[in-house]
Protein backbone atom coordinates (compact mmCIF):
# COMPACT_ATOMS: atom_id res chain seq x y z
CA UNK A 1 87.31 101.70 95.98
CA UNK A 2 86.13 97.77 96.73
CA UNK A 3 86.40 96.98 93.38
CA UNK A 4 89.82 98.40 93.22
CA UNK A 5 91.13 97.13 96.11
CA UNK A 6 89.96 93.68 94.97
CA UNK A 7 91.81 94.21 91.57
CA UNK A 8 94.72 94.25 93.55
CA UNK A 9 94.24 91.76 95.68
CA UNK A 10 93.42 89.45 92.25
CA UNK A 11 97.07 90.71 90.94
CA UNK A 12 98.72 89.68 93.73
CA UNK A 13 96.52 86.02 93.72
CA UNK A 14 97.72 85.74 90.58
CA UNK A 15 101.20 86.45 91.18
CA UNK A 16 101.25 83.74 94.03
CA UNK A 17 100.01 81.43 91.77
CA UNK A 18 102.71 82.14 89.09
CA UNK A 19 100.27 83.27 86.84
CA UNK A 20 102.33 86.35 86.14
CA UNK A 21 105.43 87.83 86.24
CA UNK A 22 106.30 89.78 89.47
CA UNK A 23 109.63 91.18 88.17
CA UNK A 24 109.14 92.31 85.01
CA UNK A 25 112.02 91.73 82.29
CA UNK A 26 114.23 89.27 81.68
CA UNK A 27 116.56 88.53 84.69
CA UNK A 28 119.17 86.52 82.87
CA UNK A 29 119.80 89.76 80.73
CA UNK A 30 120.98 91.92 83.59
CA UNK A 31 121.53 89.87 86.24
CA UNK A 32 124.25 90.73 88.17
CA UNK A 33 125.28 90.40 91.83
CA UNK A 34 127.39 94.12 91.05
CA UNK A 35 124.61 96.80 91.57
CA UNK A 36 125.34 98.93 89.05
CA UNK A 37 123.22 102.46 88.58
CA UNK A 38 124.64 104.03 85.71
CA UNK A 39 122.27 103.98 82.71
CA UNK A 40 119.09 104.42 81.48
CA UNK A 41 115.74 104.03 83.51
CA UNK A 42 112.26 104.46 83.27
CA UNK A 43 109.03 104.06 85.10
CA UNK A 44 106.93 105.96 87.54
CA UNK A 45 106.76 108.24 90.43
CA UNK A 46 103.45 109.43 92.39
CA UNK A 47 103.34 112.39 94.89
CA UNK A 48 100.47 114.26 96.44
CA UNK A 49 100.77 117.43 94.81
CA UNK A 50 101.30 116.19 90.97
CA UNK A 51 99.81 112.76 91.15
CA UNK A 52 101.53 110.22 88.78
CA UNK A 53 103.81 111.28 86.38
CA UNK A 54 106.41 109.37 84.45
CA UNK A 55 110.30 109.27 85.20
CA UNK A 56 113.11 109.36 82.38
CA UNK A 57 116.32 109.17 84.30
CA UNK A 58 120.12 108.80 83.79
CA UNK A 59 122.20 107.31 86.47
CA UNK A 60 126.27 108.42 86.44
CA UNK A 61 127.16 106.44 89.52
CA UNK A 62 131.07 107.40 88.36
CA UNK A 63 130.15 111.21 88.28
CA UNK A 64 128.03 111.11 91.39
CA UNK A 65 124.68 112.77 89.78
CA UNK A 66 121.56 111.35 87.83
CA UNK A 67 119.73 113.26 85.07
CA UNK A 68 116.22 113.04 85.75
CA UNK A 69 113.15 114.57 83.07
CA UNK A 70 109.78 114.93 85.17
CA UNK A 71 108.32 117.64 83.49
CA UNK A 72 105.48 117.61 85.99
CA UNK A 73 107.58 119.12 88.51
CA UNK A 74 110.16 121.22 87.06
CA UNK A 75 112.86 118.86 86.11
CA UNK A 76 113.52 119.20 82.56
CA UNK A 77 116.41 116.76 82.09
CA UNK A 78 118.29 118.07 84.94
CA UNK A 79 121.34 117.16 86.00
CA UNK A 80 120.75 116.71 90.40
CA UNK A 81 123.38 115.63 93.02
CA UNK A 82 123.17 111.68 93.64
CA UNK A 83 124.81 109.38 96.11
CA UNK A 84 125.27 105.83 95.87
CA UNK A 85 126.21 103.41 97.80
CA UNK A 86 125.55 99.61 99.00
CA UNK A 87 122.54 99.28 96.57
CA UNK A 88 120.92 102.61 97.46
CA UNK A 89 120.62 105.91 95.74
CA UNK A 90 120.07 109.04 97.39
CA UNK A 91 119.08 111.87 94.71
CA UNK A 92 118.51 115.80 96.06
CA UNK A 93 116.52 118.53 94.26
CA UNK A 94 118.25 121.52 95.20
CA UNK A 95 115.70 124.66 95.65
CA UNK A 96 112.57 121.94 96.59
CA UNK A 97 113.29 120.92 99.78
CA UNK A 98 112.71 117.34 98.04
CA UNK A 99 114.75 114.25 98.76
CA UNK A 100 114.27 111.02 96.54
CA UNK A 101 115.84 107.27 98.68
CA UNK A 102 115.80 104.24 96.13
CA UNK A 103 116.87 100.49 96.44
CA UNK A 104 117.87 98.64 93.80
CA UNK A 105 116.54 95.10 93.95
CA UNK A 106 117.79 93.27 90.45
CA UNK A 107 116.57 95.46 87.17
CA UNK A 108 114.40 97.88 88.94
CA UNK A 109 114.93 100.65 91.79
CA UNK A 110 111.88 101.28 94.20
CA UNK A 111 111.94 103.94 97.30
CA UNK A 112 110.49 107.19 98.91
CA UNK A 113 109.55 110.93 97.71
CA UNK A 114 110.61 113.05 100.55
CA UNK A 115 110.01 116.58 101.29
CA UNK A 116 112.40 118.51 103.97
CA UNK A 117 111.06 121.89 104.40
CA UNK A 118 109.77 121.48 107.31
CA UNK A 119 112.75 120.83 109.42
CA UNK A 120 112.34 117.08 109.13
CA UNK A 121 111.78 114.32 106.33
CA UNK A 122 108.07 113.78 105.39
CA UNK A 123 106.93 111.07 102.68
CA UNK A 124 105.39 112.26 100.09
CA UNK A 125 105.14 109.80 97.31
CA UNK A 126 106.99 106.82 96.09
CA UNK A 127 108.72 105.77 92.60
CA UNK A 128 109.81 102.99 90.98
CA UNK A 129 111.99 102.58 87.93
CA UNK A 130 113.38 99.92 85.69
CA UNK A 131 116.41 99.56 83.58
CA UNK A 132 115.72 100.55 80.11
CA UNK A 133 115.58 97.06 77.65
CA UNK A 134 118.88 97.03 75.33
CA UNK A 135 118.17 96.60 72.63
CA UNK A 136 114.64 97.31 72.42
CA UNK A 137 112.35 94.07 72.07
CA UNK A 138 111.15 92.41 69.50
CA UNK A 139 109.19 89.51 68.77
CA UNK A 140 110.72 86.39 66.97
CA UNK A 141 109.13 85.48 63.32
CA UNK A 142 105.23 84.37 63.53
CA UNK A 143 102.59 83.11 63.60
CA UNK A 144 103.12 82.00 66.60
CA UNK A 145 100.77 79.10 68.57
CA UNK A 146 97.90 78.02 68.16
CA UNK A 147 95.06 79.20 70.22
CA UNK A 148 92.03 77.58 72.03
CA UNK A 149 88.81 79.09 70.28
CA UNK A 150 86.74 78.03 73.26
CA UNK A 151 86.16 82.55 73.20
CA UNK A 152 83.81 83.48 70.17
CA UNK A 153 84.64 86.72 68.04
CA UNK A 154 81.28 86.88 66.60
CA UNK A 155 77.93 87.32 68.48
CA UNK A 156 75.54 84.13 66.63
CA UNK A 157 72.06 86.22 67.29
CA UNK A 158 69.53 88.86 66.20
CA UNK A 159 70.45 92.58 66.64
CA UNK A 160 68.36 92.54 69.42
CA UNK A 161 70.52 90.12 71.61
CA UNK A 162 74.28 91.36 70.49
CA UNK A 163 73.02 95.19 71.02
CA UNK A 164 72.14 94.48 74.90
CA UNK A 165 73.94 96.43 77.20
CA UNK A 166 75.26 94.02 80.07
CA UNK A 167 77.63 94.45 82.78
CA UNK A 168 81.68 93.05 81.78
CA UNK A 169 81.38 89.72 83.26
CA UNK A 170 83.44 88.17 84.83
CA UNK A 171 85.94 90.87 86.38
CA UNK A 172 88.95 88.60 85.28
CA UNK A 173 89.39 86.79 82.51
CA UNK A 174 92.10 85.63 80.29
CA UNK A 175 94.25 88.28 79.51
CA UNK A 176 92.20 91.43 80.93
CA UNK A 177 91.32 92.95 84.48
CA UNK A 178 87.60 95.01 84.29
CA UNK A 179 88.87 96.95 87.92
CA UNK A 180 86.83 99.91 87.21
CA UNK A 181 83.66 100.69 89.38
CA UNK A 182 80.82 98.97 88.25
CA UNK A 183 78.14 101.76 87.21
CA UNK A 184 81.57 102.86 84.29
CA UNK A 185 81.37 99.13 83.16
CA UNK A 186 78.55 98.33 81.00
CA UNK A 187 78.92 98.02 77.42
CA UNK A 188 77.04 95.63 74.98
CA UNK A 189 77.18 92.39 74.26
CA UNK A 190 79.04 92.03 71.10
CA UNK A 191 81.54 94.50 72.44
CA UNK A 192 82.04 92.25 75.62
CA UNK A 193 82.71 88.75 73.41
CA UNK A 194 85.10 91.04 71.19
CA UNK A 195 86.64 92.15 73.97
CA UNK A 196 87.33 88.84 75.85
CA UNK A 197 88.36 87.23 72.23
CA UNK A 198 90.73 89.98 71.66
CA UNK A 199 92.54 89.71 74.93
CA UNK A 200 92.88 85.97 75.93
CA UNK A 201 94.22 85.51 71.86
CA UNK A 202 96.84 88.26 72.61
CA UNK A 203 98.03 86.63 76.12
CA UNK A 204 98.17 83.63 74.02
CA UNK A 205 99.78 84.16 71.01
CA UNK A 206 102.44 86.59 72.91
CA UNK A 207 103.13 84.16 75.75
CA UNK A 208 106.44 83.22 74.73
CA UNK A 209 108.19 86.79 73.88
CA UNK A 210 110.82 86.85 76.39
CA UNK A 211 110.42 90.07 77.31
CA UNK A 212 108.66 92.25 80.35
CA UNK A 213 105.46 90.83 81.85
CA UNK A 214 102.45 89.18 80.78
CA UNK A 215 100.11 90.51 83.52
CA UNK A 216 96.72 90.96 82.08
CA UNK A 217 95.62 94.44 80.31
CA UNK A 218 93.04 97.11 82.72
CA UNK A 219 89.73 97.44 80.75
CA UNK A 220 88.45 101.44 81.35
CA UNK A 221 85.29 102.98 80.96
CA UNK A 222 82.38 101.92 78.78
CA UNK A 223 78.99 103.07 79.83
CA UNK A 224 76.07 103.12 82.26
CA UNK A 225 73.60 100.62 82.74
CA UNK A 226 71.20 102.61 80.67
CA UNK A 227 73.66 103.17 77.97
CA UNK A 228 74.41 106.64 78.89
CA UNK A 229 78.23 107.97 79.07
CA UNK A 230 80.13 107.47 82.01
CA UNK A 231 79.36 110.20 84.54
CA UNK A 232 76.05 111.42 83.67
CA UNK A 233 74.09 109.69 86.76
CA UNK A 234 76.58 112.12 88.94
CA UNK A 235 75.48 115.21 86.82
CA UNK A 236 79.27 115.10 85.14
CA UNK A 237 80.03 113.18 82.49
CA UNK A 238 83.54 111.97 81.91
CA UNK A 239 83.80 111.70 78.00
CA UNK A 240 82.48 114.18 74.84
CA UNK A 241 79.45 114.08 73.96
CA UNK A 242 78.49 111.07 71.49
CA UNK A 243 81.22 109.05 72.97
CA UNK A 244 80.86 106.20 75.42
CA UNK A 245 76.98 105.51 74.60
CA UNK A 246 75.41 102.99 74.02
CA UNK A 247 77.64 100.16 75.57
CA UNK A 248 79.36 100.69 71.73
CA UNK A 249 83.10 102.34 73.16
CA UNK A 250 85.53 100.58 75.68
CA UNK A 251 89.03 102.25 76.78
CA UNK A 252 91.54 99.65 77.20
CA UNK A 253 94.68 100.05 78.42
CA UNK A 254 98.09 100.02 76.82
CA UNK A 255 100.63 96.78 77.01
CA UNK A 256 103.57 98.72 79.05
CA UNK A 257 107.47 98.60 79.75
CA UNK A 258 108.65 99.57 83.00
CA UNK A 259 105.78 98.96 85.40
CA UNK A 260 104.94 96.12 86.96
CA UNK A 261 101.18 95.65 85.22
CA UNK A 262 98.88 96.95 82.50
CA UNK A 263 96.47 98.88 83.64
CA UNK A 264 95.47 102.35 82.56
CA UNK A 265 98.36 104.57 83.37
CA UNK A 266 100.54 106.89 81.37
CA UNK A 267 102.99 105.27 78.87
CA UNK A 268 104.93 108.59 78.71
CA UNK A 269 105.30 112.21 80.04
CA UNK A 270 102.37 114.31 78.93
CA UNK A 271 103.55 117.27 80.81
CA UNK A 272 104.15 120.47 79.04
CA UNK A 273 106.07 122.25 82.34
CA UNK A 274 105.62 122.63 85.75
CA UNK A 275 102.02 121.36 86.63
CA UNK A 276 101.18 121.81 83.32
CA UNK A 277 99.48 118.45 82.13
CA UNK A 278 98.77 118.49 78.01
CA UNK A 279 97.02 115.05 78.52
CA UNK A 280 98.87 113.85 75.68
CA UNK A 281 102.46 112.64 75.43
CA UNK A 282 104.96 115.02 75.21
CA UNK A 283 107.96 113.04 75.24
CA UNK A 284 108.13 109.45 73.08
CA UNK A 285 105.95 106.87 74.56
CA UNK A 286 108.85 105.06 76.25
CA UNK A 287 106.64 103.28 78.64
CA UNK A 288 104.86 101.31 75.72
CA UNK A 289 104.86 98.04 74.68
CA UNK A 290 104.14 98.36 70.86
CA UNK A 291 104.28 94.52 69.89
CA UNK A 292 101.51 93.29 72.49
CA UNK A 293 99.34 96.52 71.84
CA UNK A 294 99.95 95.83 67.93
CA UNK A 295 98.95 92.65 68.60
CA UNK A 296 96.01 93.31 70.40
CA UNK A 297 94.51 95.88 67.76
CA UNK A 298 95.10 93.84 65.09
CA UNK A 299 92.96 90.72 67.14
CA UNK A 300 90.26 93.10 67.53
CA UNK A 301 89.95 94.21 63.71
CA UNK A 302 89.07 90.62 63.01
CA UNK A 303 85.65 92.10 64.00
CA UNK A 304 83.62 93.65 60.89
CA UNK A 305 82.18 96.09 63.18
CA UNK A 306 85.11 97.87 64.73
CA UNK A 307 85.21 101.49 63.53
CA UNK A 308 88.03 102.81 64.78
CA UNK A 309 91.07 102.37 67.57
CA UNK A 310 92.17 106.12 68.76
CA UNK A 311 95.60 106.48 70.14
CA UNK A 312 97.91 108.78 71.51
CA UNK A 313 99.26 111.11 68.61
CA UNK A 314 103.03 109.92 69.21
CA UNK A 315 101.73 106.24 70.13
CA UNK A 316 99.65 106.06 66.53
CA UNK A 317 102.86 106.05 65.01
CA UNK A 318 104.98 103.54 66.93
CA UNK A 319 102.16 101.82 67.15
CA UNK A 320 102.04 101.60 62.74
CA UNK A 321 105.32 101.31 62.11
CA UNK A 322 105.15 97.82 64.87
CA UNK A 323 102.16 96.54 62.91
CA UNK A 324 104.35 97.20 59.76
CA UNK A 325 106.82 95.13 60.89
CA UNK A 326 104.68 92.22 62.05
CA UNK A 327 103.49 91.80 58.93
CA UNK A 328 106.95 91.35 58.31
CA UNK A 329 107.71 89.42 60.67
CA UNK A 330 104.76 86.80 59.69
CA UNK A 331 102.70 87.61 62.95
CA UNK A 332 99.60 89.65 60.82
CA UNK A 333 98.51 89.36 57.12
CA UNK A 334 99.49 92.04 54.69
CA UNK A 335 95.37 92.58 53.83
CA UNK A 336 94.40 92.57 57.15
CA UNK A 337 97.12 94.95 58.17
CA UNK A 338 95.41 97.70 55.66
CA UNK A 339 92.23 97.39 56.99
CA UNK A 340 92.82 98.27 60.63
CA UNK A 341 91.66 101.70 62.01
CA UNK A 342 93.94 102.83 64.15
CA UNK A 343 93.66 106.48 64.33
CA UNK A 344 95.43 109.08 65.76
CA UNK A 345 96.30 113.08 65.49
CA UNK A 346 98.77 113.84 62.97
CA UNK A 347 100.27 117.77 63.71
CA UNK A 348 98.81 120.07 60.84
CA UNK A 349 95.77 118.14 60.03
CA UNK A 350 92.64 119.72 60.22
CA UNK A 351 90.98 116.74 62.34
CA UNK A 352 90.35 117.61 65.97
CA UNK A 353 92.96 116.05 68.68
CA UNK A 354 91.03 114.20 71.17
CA UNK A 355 93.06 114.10 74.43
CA UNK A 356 93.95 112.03 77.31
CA UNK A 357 94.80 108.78 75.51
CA UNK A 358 98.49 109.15 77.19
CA UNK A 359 97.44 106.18 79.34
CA UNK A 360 94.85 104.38 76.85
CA UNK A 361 93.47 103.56 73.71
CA UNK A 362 89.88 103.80 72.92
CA UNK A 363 87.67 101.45 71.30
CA UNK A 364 84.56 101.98 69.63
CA UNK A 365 82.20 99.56 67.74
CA UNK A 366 79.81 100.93 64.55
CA UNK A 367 76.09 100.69 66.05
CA UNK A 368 73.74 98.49 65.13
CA UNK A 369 70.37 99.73 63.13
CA UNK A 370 67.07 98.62 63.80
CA UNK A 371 66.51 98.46 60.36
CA UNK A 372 65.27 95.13 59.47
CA UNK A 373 61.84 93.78 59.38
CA UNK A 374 62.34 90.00 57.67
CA UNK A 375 65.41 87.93 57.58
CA UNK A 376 64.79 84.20 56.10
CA UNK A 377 67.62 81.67 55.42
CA UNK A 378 67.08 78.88 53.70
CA UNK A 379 66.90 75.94 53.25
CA UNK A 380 65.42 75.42 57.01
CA UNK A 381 66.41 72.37 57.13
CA UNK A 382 70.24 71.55 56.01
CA UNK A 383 71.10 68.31 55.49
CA UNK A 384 74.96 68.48 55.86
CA UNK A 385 75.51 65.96 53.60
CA UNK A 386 73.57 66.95 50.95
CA UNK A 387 75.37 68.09 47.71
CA UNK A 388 73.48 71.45 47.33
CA UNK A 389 75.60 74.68 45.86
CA UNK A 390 74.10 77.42 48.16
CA UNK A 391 72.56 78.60 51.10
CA UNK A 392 70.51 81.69 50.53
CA UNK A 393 68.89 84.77 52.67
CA UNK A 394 66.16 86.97 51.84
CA UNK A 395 66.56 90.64 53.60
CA UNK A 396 63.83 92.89 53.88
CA UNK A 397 64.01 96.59 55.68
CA UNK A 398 61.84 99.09 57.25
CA UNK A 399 60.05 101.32 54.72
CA UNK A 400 62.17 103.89 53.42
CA UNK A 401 64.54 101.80 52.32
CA UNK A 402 65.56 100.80 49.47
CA UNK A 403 67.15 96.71 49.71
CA UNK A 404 68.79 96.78 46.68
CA UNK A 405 70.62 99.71 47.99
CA UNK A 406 72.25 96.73 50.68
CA UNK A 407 76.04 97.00 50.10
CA UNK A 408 76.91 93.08 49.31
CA UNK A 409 80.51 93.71 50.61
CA UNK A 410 79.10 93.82 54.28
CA UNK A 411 76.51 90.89 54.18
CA UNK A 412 78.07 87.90 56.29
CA UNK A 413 76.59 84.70 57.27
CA UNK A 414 77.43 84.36 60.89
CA UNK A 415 77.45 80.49 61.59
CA UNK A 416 78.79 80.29 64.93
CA UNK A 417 81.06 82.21 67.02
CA UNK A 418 84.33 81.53 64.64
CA UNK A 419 82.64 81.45 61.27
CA UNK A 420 81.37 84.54 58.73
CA UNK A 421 80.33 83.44 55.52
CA UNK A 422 80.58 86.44 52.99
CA UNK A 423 77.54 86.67 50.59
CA UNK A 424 78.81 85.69 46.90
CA UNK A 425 79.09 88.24 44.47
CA UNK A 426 76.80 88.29 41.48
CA UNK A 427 74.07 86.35 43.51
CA UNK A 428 71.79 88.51 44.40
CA UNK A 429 68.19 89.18 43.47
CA UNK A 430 65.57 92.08 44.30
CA UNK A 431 62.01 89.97 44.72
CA UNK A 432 59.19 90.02 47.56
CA UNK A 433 60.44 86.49 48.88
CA UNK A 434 57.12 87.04 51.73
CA UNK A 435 54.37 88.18 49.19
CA UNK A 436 53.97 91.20 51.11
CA UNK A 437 54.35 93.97 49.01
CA UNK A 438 57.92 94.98 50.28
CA UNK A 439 60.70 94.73 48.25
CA UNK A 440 63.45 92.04 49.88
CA UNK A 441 66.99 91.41 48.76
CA UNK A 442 68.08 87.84 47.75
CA UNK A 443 71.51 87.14 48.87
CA UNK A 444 73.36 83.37 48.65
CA UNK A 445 76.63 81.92 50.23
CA UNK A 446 78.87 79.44 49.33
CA UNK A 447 77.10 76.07 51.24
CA UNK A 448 80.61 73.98 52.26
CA UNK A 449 81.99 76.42 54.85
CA UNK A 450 78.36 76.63 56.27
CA UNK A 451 78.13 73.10 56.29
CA UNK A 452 81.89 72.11 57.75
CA UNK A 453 81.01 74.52 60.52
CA UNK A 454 77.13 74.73 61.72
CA UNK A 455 76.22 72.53 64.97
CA UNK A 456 73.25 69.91 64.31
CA UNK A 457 69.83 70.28 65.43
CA UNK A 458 67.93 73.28 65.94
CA UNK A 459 70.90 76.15 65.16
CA UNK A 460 70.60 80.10 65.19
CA UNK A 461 71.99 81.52 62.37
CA UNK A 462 72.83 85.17 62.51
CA UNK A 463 73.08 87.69 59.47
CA UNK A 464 75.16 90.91 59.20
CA UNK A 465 74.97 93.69 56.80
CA UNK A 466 74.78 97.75 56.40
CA UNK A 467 73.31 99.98 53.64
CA UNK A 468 74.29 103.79 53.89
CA UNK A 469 76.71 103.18 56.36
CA UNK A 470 74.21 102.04 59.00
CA UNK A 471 74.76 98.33 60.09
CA UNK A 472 71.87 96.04 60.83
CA UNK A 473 71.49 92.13 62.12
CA UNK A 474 68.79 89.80 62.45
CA UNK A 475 68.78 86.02 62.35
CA UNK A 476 67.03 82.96 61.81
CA UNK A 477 66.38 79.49 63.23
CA UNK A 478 67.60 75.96 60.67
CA UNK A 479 66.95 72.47 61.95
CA UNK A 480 70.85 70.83 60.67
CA UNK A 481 71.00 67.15 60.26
C-alpha cells in the first residue's frame, strides 16, 4: 500500500514538473469552448461491487440518451435516459437504482457512481471517460531521434553475474514506474538492464507523436527474492506453475488510450455478462495504444535472449498488424520485424489460452545454463591498433556435452553494453585449447568492431551461446591498449 501510494505521489511529482502530460490527447484537436457530448467515448469506471471495468459509450446529447456497453454490470450497449446540461451529464439505469453525474472538463468527462435504493444517493464508484481519437493515431514516417545509449541492452559479465536475482532498482526510471510491492519485484539482472533499455528508448524515440500521454509504463510482477513465483511466501501463488521463476518473466503494462497513465489496467472489456469476468478481452482492445506497445516489443527483441512476448488474444493481432506497418513506416527493420515473438491465442488452435493479459503483456527471458567450465578469449592483450584479422574464443562445457554440438548462430561476443559480435561462420575448430582432456570449441570474430568498441585497460569481455536449446555465458578478462 506505501509503495503504491508513493507511485502516485511520484505521478503527480512528475506532472508538476511537466514531465508528463496531465490531460491526455491533443487539446488543439477538440478544443472547444461549446461542450459538446455527442460521440464516442471511452475509458474507465470503478465501483465496489464489480471493481474496474471498462466503459464504451455513445453520447446523443440531441436525443437526450447515451448508449453505454459495461458488460460487467448488465449493460450490453444499452440505450439509458441522459440529461445534459451546462457541461454536466446525468445518465440513469432504470431497474438498478444506479445514477451516473459527469463533468466535462475539455476532451474527457469525470464524475460519481451513485446508487439510490436506499432512499437517498450513496457513492459508489467513480468514472472517467475520454473522447474517442478521430481518426485513430498514427505515427509519422521513422526512424525517429536519436537516443542517448547511456542504458546498456546487454549484460558485459559471466552467467553468474547477469543470472542474479536483484530487486528493480530504482522504482522510477526513464520511461517505467516498478509500483508493485517489493517482495513481487525481483527479477534478474539481465532482465532488469533489458528492461530499463527497452523503456527509456521507447519514451524516447516516441516523444514526439502528438498523440495521448507519455506518462511512463507500470512494471508488474516478476519474482521473489529467492526466485520463487510471486505468491508462494503467502502459501498462494499468483501465476502457473513454471512461470515467474527465476527472476526470468516480468509483466509490463500496456501503452493505453483513454486513461490518464500506463499502468497495469484493462485495455478493453473482458466481461462475458453480468459479473462474469473471462479475463481476456471480449470486446476490441479500444483502450490500447498499439504504436508505443509495438514499439516497445520490438526494443526489447533487440535482446538475443527474449523468448517470447504473450498478449491478449485480440491485442496479438492489433498489436502485428502495428508492427507491420512500422516497418512500413521506417520505424523497425523488415528482419528484425520477423524475428519478434509476440505470441498470442489464435481461436481453433490447439495451444492453451493463458488468461488475464487484458491489462498486460508478459515477458519472459530464455534461462541461462550452467553449462560451461572454460571460456578463453584471446589475444589477452589487444592492441587496438594492431592490424590483426581476428579475435578468437575457446568454449569448453560440462561433461556430457558435446562442443561441437554449440550452435554457431547463437555465439556472440559481448563487448560492452551496446556491442555483440557474432562468431564468423566457417571459423570454428574442435581442439583441447587447455590440454586437459576435454574437448573445447574454437570460435573467432571479426577483430574491427571489437576493436572500434572495447574500453582500454583491463576490460571484461562476456560470451553468449546455447547448444540444444539451453543458453550459457561466461566471460573473460583482456588488458586493451
Amino acid at each position: 500500500m506505501i509503495k503504491r501510494l508513493f507511485a502516485s505521489w511520484a505521478l503527480a511529482s512528475l506532472m508538476s514538473l511537466g514531465v508528463l502530460v496531465t490531460i491526455p490527447g491533443v487539446s488543439t484537436v477538440f478544443a472547444s469552448s461549446d461542450p459538446v457530448f455527442t460521440g464516442q467515448w471511452y475509458g474507465k469506471g470503478y465501483d465496489s461491487t464489480v471493481g474496474s471495468s471498462f466503459i464504451d459509450v455513445q453520447f446523443d446529447q440531441t436525443g437526450g440518451y447515451a448508449i453505454f456497453h459495461v458488460p460487467g454490470i448488465g449493460l450490453d450497449h444499452q440505450v439509458l435516459p441522459a440529461e445534459y446540461g451546462g457541461g454536466e451529464v446525468t445518465v440513469t439505469i432504470p431497474g438498478m437504482d444506479t445514477t451516473l453525474t459527469g463533468s466535462m472538463d475539455g476532451d474527457y468527462i469525470s464524475g460519481s457512481i451513485w446508487y439510490t435504493g436506499f432512499g437517498f444517493p450513496l457513492e459508489v464508484g467513480d468514472w472517467q471517460v475520454f473522447r474517442a481519437l478521430e481518426p485513430p493515431p498514427q505515427p509519422d514516417f521513422g526512424p525517429g531521434p536519436m537516443c542517448d545509449d547511456s542504458i546498456p541492452l546487454y549484460c558485459a559479465g559471466d552467467g553468474e553475474y547477469c543470472f542474479e536475482i536483484v530487486p528493480f532498482e530504482p522504482d522510477i526510471g526513464p520511461g517505467y514506474l516498478n509500483y508493485y510491492p517489493d517482495f513481487r519485484t525481483h527479477v534478474r539482472r539481465d532482465v532488469m538492464m533489458l528492461t530499463k533499455y527497452a523503456t527509456a528508448k521507447t519514451e524516447c524515440k516516441s516523444a514526439d507523436w502528438a498523440y495521448w500521454n507519455f506518462t511512463p509504463v507500470g512494471l508488474g510482477d516478476m519474482s521473489e527474492a529467492d526466485g520463487s513465483t510471486p505468491g508462494t511466501s503467502l502459501g498462494t501463488p499468483f501465476h502457473p506453475p513454471g512461470t515467474h521463476e527465476y527472476g526470468s518473466d516480468i509483466d509490463i503494462a500496456y501503452y493505453q488510450l483513454y486513461t490518464d497513465d500506463n499502468l497495469l489496467k484493462t485495455v478493453c472489456s473482458s466481461f462475458a455478462g453480468y459479473l462474469l469476468d473471462a479475463n481476456h478481452c471480449e470486446d476490441p482492445p479500444h483502450g490500447l495504444d498499439p504504436w508505443r506497445t509495438a514499439l516497445l516489443i520490438s526494443q526489447l527483441s533487440e535482446h538475443p535472449l527474449l523468448r517470447v512476448v504473450y498478449v491478449d488474444w485480440m491485442v496479438g493481432p492489433v498489436l502485428d498488424d502495428a508492427l507491420d506497418e512500422m516497418v512500413s513506416l521506417g520505424w523497425i527493420d523488415a528482419e528484425h520485424r520477423a524475428a519478434i515473438p509476440l505470441d498470442y491465442y489464435i481461436e481453433g488452435d490447439s495451444e492453451q489460452e493463458y488468461l488475464f493479459h487484458n491489462h498486460h503483456m508478459h515477458v519472459s527471458m530464455n534461462h541461462l545454463y550452467d553449462i560451461l567450465t572454460m571460456v578463453d578469449i584471446t589475444p589477452d592483450a589487444l592492441n587496438r591498433k594492431s592490424k590483426g584479422k581476428f579475435v578468437t574464443a575457446y568454449i569448453e562445457l560440462i561433461a556430457g556435452l558435446d562442443a561441437s554440438e554449440i550452435d554457431l548462430s547463437t555465439v556472440a561476443l559481448i563487448v560492452d553494453g551496446h556491442t555483440m559480435v557474432p562468431a564468423l561462420e566457417g571459423y570454428t575448430e574442435v581442439s583441447d585449447h587447455n590440454a586437459n582432456g576435454i574437448p573445447d570449441l574454437t570460435v573467432q570474430f571479426e577483430r574491427t568492431p571489437v576493436t572500434e568498441t572495447i574500453g582500454t585497460g583491463t576490460v571484461e569481455v562476456a560470451i553468449m551461446g546455447s547448444i540444444y536449446g539451453y543458453f550459457f555465458q561466461g566471460s573473460d578478462t583482456l588488458k586493451v591498449k
